[in-house]
PDB file of N, CA and C in Angstrom:
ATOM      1  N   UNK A   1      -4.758 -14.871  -5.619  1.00  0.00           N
ATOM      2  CA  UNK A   1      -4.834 -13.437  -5.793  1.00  0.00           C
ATOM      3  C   UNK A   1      -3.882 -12.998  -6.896  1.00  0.00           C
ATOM      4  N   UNK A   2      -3.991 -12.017  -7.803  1.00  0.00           N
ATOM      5  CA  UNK A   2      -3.356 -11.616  -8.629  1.00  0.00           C
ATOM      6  C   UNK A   2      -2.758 -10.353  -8.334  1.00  0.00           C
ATOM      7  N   UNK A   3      -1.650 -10.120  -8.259  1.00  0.00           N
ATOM      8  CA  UNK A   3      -0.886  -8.490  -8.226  1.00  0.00           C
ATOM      9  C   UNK A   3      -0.324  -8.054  -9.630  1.00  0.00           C
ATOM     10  N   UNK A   4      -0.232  -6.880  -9.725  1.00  0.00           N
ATOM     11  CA  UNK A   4       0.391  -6.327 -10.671  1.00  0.00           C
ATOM     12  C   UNK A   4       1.911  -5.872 -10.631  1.00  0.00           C
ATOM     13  N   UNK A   5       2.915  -6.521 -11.603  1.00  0.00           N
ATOM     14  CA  UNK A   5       3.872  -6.083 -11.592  1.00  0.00           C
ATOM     15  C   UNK A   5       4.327  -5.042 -12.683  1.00  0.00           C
ATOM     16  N   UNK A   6       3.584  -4.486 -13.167  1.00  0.00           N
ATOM     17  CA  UNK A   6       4.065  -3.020 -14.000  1.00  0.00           C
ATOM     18  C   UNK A   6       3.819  -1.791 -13.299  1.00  0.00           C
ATOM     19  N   UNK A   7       3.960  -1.731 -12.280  1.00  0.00           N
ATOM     20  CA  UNK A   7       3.890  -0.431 -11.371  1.00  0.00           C
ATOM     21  C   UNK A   7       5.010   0.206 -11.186  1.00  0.00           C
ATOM     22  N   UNK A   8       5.315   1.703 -11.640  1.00  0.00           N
ATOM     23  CA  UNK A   8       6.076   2.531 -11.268  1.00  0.00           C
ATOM     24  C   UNK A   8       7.326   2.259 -10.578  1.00  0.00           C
ATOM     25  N   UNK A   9       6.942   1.826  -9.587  1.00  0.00           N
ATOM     26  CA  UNK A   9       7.939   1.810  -8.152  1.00  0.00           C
ATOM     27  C   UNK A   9       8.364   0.205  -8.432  1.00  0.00           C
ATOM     28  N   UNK A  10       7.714  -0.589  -8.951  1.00  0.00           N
ATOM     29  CA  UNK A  10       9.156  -1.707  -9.610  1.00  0.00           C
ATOM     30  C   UNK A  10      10.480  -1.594 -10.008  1.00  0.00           C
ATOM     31  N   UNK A  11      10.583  -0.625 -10.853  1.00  0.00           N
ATOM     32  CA  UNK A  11      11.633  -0.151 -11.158  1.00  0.00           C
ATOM     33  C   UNK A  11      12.468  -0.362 -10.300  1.00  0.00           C
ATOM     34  N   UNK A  12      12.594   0.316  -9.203  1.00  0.00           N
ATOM     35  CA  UNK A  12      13.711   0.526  -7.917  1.00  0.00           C
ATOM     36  C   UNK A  12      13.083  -0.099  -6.354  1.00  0.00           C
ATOM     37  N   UNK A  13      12.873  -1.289  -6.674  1.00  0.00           N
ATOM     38  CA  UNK A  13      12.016  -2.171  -5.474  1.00  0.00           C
ATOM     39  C   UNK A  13      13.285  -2.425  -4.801  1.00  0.00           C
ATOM     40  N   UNK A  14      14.734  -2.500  -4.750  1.00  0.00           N
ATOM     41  CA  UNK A  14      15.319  -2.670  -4.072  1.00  0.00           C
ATOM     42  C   UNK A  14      15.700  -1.711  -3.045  1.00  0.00           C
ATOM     43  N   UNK A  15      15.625  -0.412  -3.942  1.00  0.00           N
ATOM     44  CA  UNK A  15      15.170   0.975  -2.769  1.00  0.00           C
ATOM     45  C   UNK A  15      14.451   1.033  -1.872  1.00  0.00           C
ATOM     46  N   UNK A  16      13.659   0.132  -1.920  1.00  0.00           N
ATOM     47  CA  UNK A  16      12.889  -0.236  -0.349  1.00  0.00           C
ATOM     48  C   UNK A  16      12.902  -1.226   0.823  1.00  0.00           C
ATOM     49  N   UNK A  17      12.816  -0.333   1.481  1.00  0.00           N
ATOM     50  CA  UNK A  17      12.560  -1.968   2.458  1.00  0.00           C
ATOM     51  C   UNK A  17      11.832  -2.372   2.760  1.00  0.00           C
ATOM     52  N   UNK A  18      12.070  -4.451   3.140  1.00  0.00           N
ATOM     53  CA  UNK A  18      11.488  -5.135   3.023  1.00  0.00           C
ATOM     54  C   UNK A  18       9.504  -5.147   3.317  1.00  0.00           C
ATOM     55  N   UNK A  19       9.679  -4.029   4.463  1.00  0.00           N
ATOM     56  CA  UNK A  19       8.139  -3.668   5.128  1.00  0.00           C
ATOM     57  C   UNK A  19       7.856  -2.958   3.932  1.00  0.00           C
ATOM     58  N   UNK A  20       8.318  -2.047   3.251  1.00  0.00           N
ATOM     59  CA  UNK A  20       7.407  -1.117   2.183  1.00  0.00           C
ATOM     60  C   UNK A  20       7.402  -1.787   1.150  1.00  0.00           C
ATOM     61  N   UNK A  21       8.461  -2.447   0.613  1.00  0.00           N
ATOM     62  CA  UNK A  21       7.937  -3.984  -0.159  1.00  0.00           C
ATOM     63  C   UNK A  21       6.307  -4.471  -0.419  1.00  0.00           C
ATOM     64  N   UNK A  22       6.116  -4.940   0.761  1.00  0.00           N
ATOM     65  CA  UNK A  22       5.262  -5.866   1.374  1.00  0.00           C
ATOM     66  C   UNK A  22       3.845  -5.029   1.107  1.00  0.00           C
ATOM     67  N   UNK A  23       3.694  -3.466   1.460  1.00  0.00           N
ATOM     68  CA  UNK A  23       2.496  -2.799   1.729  1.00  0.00           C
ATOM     69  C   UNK A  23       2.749  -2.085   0.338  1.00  0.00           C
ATOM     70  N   UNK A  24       3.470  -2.442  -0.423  1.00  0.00           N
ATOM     71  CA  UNK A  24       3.356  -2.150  -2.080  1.00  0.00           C
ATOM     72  C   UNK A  24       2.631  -2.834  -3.010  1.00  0.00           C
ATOM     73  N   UNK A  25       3.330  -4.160  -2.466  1.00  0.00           N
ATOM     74  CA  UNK A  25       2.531  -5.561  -3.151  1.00  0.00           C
ATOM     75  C   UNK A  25       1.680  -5.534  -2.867  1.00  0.00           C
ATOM     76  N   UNK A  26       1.029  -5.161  -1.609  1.00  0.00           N
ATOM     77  CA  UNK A  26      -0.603  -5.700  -0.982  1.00  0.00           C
ATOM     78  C   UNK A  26      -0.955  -4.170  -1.755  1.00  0.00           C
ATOM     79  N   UNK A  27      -0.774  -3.088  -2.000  1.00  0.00           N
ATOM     80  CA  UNK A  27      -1.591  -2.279  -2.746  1.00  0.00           C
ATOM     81  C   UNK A  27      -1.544  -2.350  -4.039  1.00  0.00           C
ATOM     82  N   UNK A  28      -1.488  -3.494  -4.587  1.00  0.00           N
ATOM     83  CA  UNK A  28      -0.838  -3.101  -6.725  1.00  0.00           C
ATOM     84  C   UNK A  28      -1.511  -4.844  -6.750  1.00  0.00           C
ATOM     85  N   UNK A  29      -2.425  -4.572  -5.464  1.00  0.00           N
ATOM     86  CA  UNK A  29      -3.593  -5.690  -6.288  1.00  0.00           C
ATOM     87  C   UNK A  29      -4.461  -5.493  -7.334  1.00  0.00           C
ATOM     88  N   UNK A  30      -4.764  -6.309  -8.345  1.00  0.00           N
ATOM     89  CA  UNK A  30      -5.478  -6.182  -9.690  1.00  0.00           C
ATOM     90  C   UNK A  30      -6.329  -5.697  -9.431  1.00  0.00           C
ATOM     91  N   UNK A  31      -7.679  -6.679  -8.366  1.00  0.00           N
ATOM     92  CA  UNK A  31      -9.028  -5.811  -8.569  1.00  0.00           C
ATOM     93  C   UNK A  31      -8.857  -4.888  -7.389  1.00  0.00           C
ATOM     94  N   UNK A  32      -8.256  -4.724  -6.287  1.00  0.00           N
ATOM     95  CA  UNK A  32      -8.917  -3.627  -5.734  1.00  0.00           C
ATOM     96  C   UNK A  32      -7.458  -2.599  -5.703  1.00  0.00           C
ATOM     97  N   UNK A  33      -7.835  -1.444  -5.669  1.00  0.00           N
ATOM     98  CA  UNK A  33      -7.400  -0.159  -5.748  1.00  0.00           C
ATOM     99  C   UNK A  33      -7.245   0.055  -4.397  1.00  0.00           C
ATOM    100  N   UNK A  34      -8.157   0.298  -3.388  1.00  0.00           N
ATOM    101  CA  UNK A  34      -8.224   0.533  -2.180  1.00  0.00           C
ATOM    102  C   UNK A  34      -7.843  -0.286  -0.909  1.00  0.00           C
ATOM    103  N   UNK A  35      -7.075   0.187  -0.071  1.00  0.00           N
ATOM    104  CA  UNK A  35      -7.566  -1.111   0.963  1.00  0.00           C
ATOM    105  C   UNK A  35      -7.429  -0.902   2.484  1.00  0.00           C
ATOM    106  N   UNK A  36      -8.171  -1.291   3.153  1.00  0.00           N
ATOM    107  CA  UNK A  36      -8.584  -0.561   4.595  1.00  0.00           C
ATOM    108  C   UNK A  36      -6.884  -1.225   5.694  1.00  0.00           C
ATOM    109  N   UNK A  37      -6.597  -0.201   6.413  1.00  0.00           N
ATOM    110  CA  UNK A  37      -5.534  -1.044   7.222  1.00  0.00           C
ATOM    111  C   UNK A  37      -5.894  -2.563   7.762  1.00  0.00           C
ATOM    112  N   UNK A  38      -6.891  -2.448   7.775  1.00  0.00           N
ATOM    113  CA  UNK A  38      -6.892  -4.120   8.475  1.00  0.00           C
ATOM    114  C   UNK A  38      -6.836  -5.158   7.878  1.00  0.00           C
ATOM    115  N   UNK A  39      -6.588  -4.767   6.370  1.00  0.00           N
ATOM    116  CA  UNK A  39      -6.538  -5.575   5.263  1.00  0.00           C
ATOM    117  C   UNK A  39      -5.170  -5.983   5.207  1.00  0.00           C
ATOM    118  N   UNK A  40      -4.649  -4.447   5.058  1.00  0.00           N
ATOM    119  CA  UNK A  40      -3.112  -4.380   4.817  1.00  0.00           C
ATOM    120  C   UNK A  40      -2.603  -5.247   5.583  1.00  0.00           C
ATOM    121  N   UNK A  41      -2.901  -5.317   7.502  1.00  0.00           N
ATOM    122  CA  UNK A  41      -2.720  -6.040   8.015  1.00  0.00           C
ATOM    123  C   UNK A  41      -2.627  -7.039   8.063  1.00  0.00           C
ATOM    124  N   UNK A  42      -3.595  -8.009   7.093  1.00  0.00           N
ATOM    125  CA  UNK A  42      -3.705  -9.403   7.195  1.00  0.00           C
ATOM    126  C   UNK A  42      -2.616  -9.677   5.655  1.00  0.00           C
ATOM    127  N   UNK A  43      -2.780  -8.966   4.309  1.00  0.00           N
ATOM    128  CA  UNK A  43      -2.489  -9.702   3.653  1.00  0.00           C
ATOM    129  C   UNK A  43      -0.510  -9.327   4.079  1.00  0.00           C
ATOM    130  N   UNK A  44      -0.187  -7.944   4.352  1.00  0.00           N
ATOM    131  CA  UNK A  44       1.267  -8.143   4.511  1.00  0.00           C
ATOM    132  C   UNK A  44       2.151  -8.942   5.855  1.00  0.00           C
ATOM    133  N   UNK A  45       1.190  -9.493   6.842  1.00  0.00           N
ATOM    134  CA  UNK A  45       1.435 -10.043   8.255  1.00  0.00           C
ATOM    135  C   UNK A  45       2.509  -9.064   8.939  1.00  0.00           C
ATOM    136  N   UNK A  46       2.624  -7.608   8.806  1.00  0.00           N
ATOM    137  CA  UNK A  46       3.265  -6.706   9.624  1.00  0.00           C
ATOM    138  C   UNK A  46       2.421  -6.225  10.602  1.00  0.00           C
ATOM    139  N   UNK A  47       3.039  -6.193  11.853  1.00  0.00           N
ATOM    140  CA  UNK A  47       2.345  -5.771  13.055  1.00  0.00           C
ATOM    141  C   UNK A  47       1.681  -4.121  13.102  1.00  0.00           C
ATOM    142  N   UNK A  48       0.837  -3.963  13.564  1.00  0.00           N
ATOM    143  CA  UNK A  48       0.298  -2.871  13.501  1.00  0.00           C
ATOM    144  C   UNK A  48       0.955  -1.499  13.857  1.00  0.00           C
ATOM    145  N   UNK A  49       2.103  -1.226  14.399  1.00  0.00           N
ATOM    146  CA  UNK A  49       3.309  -0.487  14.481  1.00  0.00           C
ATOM    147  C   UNK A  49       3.921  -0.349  13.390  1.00  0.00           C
ATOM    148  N   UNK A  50       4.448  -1.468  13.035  1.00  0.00           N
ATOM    149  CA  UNK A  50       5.148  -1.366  12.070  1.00  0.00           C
ATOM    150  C   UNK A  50       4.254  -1.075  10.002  1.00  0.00           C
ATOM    151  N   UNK A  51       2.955  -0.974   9.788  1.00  0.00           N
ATOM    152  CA  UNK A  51       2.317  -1.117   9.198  1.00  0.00           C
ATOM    153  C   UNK A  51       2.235   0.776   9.373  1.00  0.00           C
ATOM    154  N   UNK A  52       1.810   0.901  10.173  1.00  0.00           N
ATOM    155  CA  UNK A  52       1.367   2.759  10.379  1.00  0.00           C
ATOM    156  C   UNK A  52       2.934   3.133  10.101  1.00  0.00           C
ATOM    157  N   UNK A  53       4.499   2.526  10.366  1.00  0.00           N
ATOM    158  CA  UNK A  53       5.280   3.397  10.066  1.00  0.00           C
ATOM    159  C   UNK A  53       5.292   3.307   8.384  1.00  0.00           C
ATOM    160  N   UNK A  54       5.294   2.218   8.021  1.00  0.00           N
ATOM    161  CA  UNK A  54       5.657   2.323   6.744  1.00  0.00           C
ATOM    162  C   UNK A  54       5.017   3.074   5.597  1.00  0.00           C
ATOM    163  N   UNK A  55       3.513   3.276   5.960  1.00  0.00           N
ATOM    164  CA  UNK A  55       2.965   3.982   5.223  1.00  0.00           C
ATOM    165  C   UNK A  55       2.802   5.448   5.473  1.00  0.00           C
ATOM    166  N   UNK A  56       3.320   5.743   6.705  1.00  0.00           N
ATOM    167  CA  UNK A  56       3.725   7.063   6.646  1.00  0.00           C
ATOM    168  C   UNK A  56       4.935   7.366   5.927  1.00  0.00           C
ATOM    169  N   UNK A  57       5.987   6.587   5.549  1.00  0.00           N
ATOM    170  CA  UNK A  57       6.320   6.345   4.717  1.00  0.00           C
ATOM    171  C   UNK A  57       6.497   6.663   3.402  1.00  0.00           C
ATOM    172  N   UNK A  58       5.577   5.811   2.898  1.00  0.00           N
ATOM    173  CA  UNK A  58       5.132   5.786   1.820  1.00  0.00           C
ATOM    174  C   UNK A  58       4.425   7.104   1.620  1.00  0.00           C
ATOM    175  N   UNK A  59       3.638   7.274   2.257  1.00  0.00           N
ATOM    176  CA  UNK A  59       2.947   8.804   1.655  1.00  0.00           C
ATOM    177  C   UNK A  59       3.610   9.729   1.636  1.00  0.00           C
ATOM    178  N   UNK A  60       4.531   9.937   2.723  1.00  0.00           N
ATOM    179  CA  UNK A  60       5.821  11.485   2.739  1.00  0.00           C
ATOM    180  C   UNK A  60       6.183  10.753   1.688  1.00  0.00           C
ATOM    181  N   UNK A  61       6.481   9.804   0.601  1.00  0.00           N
ATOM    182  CA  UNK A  61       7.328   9.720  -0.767  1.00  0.00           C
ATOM    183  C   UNK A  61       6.221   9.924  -1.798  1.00  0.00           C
ATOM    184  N   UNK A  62       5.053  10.356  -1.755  1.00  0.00           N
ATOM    185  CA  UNK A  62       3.885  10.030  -2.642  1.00  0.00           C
ATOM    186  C   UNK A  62       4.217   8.932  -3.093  1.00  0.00           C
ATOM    187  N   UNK A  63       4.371   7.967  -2.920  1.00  0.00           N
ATOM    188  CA  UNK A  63       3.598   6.443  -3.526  1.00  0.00           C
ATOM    189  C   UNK A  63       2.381   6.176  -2.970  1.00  0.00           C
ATOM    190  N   UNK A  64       2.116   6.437  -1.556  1.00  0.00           N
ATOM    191  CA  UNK A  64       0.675   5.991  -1.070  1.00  0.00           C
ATOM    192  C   UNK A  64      -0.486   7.320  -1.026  1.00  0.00           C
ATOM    193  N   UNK A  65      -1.554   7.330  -1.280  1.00  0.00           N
ATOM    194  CA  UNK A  65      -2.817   8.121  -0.942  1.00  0.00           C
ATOM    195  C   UNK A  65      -3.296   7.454   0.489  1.00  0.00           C
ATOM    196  N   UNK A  66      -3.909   8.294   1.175  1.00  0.00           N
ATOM    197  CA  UNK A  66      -5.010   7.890   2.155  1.00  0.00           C
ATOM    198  C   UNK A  66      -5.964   8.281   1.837  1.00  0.00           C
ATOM    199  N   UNK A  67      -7.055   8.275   2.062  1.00  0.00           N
ATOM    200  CA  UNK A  67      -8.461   8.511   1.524  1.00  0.00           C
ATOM    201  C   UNK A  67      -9.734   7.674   2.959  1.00  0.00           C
ATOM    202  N   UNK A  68     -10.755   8.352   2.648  1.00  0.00           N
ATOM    203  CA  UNK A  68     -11.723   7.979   3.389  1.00  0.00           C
ATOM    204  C   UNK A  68     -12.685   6.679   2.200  1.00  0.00           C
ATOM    205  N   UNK A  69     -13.301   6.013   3.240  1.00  0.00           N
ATOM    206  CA  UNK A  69     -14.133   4.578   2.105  1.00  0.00           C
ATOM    207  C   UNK A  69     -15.743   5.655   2.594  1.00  0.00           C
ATOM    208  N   UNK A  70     -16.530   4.988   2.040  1.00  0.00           N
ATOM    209  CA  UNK A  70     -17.730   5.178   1.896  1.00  0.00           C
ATOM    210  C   UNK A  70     -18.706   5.186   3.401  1.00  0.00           C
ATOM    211  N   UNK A  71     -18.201   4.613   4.173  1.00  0.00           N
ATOM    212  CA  UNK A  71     -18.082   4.143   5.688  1.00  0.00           C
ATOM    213  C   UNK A  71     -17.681   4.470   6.394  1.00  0.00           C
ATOM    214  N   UNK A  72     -16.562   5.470   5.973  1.00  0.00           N
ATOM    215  CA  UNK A  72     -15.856   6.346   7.051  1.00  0.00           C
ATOM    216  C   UNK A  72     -14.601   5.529   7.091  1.00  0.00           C
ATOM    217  N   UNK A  73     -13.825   4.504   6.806  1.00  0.00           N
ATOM    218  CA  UNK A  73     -12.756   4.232   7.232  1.00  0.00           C
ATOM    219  C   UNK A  73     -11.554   5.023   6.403  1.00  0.00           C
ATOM    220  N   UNK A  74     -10.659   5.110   7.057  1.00  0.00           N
ATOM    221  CA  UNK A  74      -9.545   4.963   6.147  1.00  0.00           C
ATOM    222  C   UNK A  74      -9.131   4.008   5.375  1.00  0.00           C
ATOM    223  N   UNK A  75      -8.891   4.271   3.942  1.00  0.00           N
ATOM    224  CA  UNK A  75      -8.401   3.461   3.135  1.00  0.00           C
ATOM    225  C   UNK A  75      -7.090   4.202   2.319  1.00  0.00           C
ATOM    226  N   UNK A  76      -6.276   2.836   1.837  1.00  0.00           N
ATOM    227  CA  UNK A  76      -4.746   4.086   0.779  1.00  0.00           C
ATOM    228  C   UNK A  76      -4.810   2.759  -0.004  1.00  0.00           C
ATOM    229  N   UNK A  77      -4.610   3.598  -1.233  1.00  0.00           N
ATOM    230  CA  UNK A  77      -4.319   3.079  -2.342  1.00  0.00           C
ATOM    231  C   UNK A  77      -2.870   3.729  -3.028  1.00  0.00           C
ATOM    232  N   UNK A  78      -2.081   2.994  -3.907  1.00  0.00           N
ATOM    233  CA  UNK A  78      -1.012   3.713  -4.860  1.00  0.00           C
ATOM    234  C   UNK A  78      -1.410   4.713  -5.379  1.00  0.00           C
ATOM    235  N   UNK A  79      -0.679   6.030  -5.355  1.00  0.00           N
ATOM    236  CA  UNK A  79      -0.901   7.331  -5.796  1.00  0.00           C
ATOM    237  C   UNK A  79      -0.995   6.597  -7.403  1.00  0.00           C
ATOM    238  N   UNK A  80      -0.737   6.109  -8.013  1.00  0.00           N
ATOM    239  CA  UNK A  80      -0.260   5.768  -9.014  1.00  0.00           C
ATOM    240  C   UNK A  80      -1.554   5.508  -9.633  1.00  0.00           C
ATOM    241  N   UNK A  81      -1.974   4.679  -8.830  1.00  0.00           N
ATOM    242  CA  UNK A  81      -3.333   3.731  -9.544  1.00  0.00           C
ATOM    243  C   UNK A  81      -4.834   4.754  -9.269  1.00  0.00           C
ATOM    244  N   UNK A  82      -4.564   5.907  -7.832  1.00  0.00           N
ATOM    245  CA  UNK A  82      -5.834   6.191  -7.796  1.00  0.00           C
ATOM    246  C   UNK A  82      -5.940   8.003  -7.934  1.00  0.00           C
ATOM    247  N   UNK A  83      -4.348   8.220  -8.058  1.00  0.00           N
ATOM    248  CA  UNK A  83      -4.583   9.774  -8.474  1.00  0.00           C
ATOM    249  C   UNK A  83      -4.528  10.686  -9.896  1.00  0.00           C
TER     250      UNK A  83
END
């Protein structure tokens, strides 16, 4: 898999912690923009508690979007990449 490391929030990756780390990297994947929690789930291996805190998180900081998929799920992508 390929990630992108020229994203915004590189800059100050030590400002985060290790969980928002993790659900940064799994969103600043090359090809996809979007990605459904159960994704997030598998590619960052954070428990499903801890996955819903961080990206609440993340969105009270605008780094993350939530958004609906085509299907109805929830999906979040980096404000960065999809706003």
């Amino acid at each position: 898999m390929s990630y992108s490391t020229k994203r915004k929030w590189m800059d100050r990756l030590y400002q985060f912690s290790p969980e928002q780390q993790k659900a940064l990297l799994a969103l600043s994947h090359d090809k996809y923009k979007w990605r459904t929690k159960d994704r997030l789930l598998s590619v960052t291996g954070l428990n499903e508690q801890s996955l819903e805190k961080t990206l609440s998180e993340l969105i009270s900081e605008d780094l993350v979007l939530p958004s609906f998929s085509q299907q109805k799920d929830i999906i979040f992508g980096l404000a960065e990449r999809v706003s």
